[in-house]
Each structure stands twice: as structure tokens, then as C-alpha cells.
C-alpha atoms as a PDB file:
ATOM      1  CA  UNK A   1      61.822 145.164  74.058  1.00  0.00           C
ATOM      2  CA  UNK A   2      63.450 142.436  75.288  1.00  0.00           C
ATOM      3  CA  UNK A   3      67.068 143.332  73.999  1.00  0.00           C
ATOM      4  CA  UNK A   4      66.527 146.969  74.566  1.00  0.00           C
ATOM      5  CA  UNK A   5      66.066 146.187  78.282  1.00  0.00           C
ATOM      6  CA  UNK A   6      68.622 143.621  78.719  1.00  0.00           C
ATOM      7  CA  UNK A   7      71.140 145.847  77.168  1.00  0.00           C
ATOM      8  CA  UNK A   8      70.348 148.802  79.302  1.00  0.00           C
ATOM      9  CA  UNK A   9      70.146 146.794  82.124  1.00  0.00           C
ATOM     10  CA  UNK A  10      73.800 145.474  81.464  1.00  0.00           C
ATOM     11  CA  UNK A  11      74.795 149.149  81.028  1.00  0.00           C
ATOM     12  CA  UNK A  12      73.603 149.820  84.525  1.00  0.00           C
ATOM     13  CA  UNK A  13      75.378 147.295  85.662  1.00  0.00           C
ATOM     14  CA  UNK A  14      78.536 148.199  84.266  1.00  0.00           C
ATOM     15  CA  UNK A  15      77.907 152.127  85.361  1.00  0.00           C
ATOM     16  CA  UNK A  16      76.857 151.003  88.917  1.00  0.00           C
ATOM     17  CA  UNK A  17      80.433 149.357  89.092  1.00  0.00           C
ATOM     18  CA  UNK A  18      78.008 145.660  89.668  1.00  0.00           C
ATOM     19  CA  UNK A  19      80.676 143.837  87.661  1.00  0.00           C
ATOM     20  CA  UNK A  20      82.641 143.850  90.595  1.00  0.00           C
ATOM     21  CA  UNK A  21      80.184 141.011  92.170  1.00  0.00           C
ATOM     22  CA  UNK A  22      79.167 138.765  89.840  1.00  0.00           C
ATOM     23  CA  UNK A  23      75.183 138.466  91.371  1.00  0.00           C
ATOM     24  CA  UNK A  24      74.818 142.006  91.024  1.00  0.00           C
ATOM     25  CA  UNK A  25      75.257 141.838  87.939  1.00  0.00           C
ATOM     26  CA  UNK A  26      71.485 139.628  87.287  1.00  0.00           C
ATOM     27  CA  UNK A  27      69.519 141.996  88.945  1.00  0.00           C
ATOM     28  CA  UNK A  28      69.933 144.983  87.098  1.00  0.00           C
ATOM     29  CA  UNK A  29      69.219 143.211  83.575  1.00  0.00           C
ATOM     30  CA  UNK A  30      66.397 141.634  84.649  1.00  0.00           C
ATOM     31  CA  UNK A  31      65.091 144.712  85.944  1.00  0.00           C
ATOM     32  CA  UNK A  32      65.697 146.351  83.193  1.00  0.00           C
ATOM     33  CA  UNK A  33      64.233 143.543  80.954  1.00  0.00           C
ATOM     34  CA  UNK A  34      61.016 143.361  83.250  1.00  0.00           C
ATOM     35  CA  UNK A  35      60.517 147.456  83.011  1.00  0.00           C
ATOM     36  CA  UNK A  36      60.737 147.110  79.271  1.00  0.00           C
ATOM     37  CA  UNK A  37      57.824 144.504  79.191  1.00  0.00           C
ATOM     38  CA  UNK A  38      55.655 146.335  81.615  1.00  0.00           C
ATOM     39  CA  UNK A  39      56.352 149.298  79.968  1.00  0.00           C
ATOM     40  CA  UNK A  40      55.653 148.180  76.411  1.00  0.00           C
ATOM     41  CA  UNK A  41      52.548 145.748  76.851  1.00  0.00           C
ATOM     42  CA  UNK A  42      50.940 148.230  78.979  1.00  0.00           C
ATOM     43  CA  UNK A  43      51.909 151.540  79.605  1.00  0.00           C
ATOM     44  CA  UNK A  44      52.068 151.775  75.782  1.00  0.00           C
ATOM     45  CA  UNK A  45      48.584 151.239  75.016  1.00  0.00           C
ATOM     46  CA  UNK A  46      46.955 153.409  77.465  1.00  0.00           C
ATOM     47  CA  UNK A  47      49.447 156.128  76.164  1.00  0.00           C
ATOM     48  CA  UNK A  48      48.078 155.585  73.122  1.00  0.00           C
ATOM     49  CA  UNK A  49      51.312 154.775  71.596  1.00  0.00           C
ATOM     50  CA  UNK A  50      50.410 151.494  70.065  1.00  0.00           C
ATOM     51  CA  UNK A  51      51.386 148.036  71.362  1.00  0.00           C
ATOM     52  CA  UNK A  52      54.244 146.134  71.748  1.00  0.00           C
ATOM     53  CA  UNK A  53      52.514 142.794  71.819  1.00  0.00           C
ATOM     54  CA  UNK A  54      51.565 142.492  68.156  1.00  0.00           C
ATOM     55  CA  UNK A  55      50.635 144.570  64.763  1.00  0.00           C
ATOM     56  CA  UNK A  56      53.339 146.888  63.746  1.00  0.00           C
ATOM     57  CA  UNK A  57      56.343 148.112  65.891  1.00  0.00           C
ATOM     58  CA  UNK A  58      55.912 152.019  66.627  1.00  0.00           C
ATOM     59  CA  UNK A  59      59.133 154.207  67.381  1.00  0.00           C
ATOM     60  CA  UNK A  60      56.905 155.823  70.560  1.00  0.00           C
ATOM     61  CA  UNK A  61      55.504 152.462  72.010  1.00  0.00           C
ATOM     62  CA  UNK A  62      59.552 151.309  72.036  1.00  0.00           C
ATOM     63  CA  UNK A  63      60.604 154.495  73.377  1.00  0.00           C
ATOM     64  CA  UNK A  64      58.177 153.892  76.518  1.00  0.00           C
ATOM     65  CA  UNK A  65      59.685 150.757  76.840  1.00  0.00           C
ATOM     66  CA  UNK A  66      62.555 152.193  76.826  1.00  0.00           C
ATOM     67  CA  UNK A  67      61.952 154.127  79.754  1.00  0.00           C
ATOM     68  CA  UNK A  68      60.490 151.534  81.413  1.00  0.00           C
ATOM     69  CA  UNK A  69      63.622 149.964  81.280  1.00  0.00           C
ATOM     70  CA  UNK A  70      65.052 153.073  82.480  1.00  0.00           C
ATOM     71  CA  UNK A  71      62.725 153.468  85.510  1.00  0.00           C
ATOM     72  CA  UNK A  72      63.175 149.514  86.876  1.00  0.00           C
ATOM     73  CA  UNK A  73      66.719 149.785  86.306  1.00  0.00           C
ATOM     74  CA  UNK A  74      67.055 153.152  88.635  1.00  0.00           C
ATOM     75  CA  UNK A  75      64.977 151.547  90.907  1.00  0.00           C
ATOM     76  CA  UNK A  76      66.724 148.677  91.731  1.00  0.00           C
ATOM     77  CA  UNK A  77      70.304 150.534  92.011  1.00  0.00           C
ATOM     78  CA  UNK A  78      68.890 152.987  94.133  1.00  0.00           C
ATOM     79  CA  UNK A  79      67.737 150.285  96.631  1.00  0.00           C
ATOM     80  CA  UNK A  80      71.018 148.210  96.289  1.00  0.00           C
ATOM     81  CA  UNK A  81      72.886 151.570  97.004  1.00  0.00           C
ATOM     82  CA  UNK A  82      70.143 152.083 100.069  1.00  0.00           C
ATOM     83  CA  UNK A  83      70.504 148.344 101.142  1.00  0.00           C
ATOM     84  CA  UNK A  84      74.456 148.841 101.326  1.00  0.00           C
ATOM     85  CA  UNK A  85      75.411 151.820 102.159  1.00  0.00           C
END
């Protein structure tokens, strides 16, 4: 979960064009990191998909987090694009 979000939350980064200042670049990995967690210890399990937080790793319960990751990480570009612009 962990990986997942921090590498989607680097792509973000990278697709938002947040390389170009080098704090920008934190805030959509952690984001993306943070939306994985949520995602995976709890929206998982009242899904139904299984948990993330122990027993065996299901393909739906890491797809939530997933896009949990997905969700945070929209989030917080939206608002930095809002905040800017």
C-alpha cells in the first residue's frame, strides 16, 4: 500500500509538472501514500474486499487502495492548482 501510493503520488508529481519546485514535490506522495492507507485499512473492509492490515493480500482490497491513492492525490493537485492559479 505503502509503495503503491508513494509511487503514484510521485507520478502526480511528475504529471502536475511539481518537479519544478522541489516542496511540491512532498505533498503529492504523501497524499498519495495517506489515500492508500485510508483506503486499504478501511474502505476495504466495509467493501468487503478483505483487509490490508493483516491475513492474506487480496487483488480487490489493493485495488481500493489504489484508488485511494488516486482520490488524495487528485485532491491535493486540484487545490494546489485552485490555491495558485
Amino acid at each position: 500500500m505503502i509503495v503503491a501510493g508513494a509511487a503514484l503520488g510521485w507520478l502526480a508529481a511528475v504529471a502536475s509538472r511539481a518537479q519544478e519546485l522541489s516542496r511540491s514535490v512532498h505533498m503529492p506522495i504523501a497524499s498519495g501514500v495517506a489515500g492508500a492507507l485510508l483506503a486499504g485499512l478501511v474502505v476495504s473492509p466495509l467493501l468487503g474486499t478483505g483487509s490490508m492490515a493483516g491475513g492474506p493480500y487480496d487483488v480487490s482490497a489493493l485495488l481500493v487502495s489504489v484508488l485511494g491513492a488516486l482520490v488524495a492525490i487528485s485532491a491535493v493537485v486540484l487545490l494546489q492548482v485552485r490555491k495558485s492559479g
